[in-house]
N, C-alpha and C. Protein backbone atom coordinates (compact mmCIF):
# COMPACT_ATOMS: atom_id res chain seq x y z
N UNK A 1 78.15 82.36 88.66
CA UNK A 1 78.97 83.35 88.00
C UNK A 1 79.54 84.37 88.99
N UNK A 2 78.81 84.85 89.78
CA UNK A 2 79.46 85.49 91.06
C UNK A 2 80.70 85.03 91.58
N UNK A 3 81.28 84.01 91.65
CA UNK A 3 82.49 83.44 91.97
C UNK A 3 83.24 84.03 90.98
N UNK A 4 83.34 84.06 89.69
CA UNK A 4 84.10 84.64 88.74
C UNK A 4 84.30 86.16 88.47
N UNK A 5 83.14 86.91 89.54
CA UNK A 5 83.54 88.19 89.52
C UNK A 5 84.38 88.33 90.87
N UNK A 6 83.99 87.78 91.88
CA UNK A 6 85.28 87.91 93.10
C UNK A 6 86.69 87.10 93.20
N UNK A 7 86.74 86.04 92.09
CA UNK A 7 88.29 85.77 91.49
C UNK A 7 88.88 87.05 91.06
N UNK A 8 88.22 87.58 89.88
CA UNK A 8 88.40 88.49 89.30
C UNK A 8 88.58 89.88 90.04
N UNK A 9 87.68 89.84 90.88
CA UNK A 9 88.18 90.96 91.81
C UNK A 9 89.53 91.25 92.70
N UNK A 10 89.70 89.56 93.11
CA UNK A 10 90.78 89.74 94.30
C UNK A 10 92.04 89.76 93.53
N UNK A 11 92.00 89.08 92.33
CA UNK A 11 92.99 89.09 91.75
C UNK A 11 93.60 90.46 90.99
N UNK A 12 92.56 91.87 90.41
CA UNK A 12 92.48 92.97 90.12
C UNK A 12 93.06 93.94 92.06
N UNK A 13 92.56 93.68 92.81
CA UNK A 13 93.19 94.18 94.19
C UNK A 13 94.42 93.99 94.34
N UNK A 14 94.62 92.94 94.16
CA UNK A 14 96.29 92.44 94.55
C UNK A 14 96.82 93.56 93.55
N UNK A 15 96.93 93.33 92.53
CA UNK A 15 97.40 94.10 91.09
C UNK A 15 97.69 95.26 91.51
N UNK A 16 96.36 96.18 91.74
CA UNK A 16 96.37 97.22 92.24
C UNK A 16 97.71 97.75 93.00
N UNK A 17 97.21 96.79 94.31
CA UNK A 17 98.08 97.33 95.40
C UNK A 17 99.63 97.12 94.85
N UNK A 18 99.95 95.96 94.13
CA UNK A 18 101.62 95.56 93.94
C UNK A 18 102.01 96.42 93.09
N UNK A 19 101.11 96.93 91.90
CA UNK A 19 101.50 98.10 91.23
C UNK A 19 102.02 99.64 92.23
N UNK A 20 100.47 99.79 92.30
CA UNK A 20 100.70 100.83 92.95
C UNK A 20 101.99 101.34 93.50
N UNK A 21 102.20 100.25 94.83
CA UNK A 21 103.25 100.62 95.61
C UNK A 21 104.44 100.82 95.18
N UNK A 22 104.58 100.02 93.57
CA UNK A 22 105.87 100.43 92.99
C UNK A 22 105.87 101.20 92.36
N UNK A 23 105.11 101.90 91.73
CA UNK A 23 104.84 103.08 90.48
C UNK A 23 105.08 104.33 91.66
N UNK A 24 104.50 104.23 92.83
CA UNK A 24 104.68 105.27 94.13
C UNK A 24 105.87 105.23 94.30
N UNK A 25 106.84 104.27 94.63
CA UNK A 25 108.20 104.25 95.00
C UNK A 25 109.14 104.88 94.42
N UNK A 26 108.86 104.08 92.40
CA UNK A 26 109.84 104.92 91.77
C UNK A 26 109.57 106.41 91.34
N UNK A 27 108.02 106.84 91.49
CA UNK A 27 107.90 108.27 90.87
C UNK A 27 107.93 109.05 91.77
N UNK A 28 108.17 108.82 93.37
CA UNK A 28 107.71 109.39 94.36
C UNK A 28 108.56 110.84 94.31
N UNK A 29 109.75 111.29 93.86
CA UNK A 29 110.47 113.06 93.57
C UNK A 29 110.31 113.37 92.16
N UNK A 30 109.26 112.71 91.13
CA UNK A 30 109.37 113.02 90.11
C UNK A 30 107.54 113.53 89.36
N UNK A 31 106.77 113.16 90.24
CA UNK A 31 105.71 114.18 89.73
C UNK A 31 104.33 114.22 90.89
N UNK A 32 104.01 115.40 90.55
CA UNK A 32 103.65 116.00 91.92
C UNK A 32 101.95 115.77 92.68
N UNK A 33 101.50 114.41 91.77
CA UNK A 33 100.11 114.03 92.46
C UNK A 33 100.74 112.20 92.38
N UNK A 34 99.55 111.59 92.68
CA UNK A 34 99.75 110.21 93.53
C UNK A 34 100.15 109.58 91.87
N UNK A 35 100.97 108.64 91.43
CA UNK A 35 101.27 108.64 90.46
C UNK A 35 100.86 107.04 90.01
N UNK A 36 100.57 106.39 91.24
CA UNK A 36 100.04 105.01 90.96
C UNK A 36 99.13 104.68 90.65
N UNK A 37 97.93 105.72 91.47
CA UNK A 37 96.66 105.23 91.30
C UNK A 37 96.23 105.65 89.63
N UNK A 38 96.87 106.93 89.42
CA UNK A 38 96.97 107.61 87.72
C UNK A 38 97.21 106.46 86.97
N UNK A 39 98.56 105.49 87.11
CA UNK A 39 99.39 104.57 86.21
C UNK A 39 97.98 103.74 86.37
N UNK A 40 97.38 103.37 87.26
CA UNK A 40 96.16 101.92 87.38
C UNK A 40 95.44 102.29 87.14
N UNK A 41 94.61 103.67 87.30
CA UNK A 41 93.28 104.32 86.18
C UNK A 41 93.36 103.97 85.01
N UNK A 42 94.83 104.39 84.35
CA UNK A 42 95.02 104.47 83.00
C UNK A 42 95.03 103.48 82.60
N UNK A 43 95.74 102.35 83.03
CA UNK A 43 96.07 100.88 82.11
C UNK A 43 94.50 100.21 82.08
N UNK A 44 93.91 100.54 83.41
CA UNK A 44 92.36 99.87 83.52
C UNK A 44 91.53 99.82 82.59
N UNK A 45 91.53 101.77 82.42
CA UNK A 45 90.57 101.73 80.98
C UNK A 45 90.81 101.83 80.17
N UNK A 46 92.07 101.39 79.59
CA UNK A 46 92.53 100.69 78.45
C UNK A 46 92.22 99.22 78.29
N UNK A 47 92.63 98.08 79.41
CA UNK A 47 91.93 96.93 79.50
C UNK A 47 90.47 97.11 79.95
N UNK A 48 89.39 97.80 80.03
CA UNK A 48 88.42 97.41 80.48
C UNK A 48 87.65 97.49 78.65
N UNK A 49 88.45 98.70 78.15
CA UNK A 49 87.62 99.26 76.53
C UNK A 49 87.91 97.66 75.90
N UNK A 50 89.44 97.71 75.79
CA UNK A 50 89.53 97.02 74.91
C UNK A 50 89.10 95.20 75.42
N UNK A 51 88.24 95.14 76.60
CA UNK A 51 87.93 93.72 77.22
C UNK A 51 86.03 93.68 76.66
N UNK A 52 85.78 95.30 77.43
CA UNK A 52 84.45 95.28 76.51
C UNK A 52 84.35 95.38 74.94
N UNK A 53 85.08 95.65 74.09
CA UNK A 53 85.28 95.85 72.78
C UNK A 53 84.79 94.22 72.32
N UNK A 54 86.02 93.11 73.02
CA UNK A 54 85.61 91.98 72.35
C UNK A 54 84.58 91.19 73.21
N UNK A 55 83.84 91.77 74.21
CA UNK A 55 82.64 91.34 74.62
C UNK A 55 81.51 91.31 73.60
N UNK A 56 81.05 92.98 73.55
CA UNK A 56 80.48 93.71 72.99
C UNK A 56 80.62 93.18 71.09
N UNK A 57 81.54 92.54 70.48
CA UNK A 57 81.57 92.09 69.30
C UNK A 57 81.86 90.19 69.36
N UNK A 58 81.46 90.07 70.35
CA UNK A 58 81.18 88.62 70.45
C UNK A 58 82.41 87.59 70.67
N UNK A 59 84.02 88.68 70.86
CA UNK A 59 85.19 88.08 70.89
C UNK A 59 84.95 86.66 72.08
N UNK A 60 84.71 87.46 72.96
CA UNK A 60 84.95 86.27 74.44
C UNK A 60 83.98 86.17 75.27
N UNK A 61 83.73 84.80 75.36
CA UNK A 61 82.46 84.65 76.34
C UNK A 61 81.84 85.13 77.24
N UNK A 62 80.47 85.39 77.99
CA UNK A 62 80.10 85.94 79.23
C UNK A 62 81.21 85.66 80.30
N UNK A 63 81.73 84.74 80.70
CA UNK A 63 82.32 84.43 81.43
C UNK A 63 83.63 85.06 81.92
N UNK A 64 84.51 85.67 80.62
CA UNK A 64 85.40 85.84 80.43
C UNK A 64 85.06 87.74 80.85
N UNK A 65 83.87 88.03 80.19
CA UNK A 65 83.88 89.16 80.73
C UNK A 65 83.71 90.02 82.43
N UNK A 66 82.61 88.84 82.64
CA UNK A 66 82.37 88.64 84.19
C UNK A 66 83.71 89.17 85.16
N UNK A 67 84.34 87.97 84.31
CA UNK A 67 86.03 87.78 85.50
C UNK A 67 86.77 89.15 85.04
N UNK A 68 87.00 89.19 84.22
CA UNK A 68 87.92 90.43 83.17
C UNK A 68 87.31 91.74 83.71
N UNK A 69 86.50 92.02 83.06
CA UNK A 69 85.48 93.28 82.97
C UNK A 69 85.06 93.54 84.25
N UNK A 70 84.38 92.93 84.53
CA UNK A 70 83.70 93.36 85.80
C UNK A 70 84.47 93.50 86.86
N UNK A 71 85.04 91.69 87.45
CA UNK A 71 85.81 91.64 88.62
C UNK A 71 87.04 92.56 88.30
N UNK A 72 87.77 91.51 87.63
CA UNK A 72 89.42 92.50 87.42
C UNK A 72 89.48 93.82 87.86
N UNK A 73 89.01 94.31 86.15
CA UNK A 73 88.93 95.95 85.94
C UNK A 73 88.14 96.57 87.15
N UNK A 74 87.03 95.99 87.58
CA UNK A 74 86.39 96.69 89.05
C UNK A 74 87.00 96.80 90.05
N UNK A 75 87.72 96.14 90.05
CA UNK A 75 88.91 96.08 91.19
C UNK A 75 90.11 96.83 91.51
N UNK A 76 90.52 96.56 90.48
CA UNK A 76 91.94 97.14 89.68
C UNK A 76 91.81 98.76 89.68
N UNK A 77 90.99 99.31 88.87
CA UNK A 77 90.95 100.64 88.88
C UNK A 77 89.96 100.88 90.26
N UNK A 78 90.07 102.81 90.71
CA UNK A 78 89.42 102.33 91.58
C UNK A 78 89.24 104.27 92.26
N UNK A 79 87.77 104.39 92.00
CA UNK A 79 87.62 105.71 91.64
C UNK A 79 87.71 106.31 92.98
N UNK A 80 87.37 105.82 94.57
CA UNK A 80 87.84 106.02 95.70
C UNK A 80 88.86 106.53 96.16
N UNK A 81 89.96 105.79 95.29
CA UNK A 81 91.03 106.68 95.79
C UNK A 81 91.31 107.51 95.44
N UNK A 82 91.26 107.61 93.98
CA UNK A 82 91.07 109.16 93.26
C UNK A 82 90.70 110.00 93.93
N UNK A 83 89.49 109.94 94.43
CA UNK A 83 88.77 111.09 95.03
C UNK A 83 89.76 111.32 96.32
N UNK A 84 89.75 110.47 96.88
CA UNK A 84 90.40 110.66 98.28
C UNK A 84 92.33 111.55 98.25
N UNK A 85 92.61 111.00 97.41
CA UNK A 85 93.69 111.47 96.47
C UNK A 85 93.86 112.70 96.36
N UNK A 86 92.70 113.33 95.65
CA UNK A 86 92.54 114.59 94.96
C UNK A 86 91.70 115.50 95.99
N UNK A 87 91.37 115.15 96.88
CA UNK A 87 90.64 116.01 98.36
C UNK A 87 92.34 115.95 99.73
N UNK A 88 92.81 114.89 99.56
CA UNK A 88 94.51 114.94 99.94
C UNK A 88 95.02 116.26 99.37
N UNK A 89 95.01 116.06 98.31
CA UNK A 89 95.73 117.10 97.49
C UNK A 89 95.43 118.89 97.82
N UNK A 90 94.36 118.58 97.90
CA UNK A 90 93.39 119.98 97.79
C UNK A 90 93.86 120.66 99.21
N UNK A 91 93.67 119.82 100.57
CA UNK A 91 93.64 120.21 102.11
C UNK A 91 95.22 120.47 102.20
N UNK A 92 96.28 120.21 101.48
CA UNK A 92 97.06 120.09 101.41
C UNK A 92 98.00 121.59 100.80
N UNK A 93 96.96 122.07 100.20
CA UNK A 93 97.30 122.99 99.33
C UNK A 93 98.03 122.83 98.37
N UNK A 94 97.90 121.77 97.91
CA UNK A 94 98.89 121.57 96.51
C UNK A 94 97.64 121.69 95.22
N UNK A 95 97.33 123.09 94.92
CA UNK A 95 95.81 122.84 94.02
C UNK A 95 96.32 123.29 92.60
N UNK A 96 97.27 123.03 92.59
CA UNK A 96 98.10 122.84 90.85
C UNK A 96 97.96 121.58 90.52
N UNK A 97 98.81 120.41 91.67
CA UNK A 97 98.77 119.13 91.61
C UNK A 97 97.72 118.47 91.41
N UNK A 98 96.54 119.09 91.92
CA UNK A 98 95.04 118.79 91.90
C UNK A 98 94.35 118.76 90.71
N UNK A 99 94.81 120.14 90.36
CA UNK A 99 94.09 119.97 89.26
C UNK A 99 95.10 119.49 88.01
N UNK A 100 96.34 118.93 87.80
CA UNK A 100 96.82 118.60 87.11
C UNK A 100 96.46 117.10 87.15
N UNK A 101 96.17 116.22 88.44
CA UNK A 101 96.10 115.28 88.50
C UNK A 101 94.80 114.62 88.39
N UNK A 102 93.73 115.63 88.44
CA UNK A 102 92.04 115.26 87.83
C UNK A 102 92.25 115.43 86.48
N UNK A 103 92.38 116.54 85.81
CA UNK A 103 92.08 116.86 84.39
C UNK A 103 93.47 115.38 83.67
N UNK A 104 94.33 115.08 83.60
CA UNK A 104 94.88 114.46 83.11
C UNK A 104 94.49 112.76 83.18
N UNK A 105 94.05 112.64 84.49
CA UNK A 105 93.07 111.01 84.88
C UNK A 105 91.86 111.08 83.85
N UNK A 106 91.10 112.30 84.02
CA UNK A 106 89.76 111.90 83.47
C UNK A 106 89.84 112.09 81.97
N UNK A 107 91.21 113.24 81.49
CA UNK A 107 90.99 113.04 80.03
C UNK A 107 92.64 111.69 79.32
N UNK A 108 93.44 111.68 80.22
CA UNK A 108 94.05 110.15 79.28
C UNK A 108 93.10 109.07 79.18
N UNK A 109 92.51 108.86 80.29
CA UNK A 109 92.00 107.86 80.92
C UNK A 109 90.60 107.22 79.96
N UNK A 110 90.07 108.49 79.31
CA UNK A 110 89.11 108.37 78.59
C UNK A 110 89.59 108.38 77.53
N UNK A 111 90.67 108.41 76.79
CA UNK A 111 91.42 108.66 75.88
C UNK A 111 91.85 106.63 75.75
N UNK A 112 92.58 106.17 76.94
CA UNK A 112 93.22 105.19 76.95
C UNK A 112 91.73 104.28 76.50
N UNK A 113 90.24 104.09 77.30
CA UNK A 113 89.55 103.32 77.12
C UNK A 113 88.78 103.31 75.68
N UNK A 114 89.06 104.50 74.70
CA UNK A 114 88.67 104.44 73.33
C UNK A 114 89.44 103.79 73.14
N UNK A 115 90.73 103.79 72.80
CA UNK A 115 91.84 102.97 72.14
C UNK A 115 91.52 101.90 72.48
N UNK A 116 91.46 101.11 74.19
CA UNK A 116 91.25 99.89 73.80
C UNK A 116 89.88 99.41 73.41
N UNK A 117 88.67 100.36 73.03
CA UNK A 117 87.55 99.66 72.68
C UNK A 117 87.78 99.76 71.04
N UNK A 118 88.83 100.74 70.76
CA UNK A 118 89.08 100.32 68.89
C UNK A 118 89.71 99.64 68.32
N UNK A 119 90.14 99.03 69.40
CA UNK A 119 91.69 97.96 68.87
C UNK A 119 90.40 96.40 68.80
């Protein structure tokens, strides 16, 4: 089963990064903290709720969660850079951006992964 969490992983990395770099490109004069890693927090724990939702109610096999849940979403989102992000931000003196860009990650974000664990 370990093989199905590092499919799942590399394939959640790639994601990451191909997102990222474009969500950075096009938002890059339009809002004032890292805007990719925000866009891939958010969609994550929306797919991770709503991946454990049909784990957790018997939708889809161990297997499926392994790769999905674990690898993917472990991959994909990715709380490192956040931090690194938001300590950028800080040395930087941008501590509006900072804190606009923590408080809005940790409360959509927790917001996005109810929705998908109620759907």
């Amino acid at each position: 089963m370990i093989w199905l969490i590092g499919l799942g992983g590399s394939l959640g990395a790639a994601a990451r990064y191909l997102l990222g770099n474009l969500v950075n490109k096009k938002a890059k004069n339009i809002y004032p903290f890292p805007a990719g890693t925000w866009v891939i927090n958010v969609t994550g724990s929306f797919l991770l709720g709503w991946i454990a939702n049909l784990h957790l109610t018997g939708g889809i096999d161990d297997w499926v969660w392994l790769f999905g849940g674990v690898g993917f979403c472990g991959a994909y989102t990715t709380f490192s850079t956040f931090g690194n992000e938001t300590i950028t931000l800080i040395q930087s003196n941008q501590m509006k951006s900072a804190v606009i860009y923590v408080m809005t990650s940790v409360i959509v974000g927790c917001v996005s992964a109810a929705v998908g664990l109620a759907i």
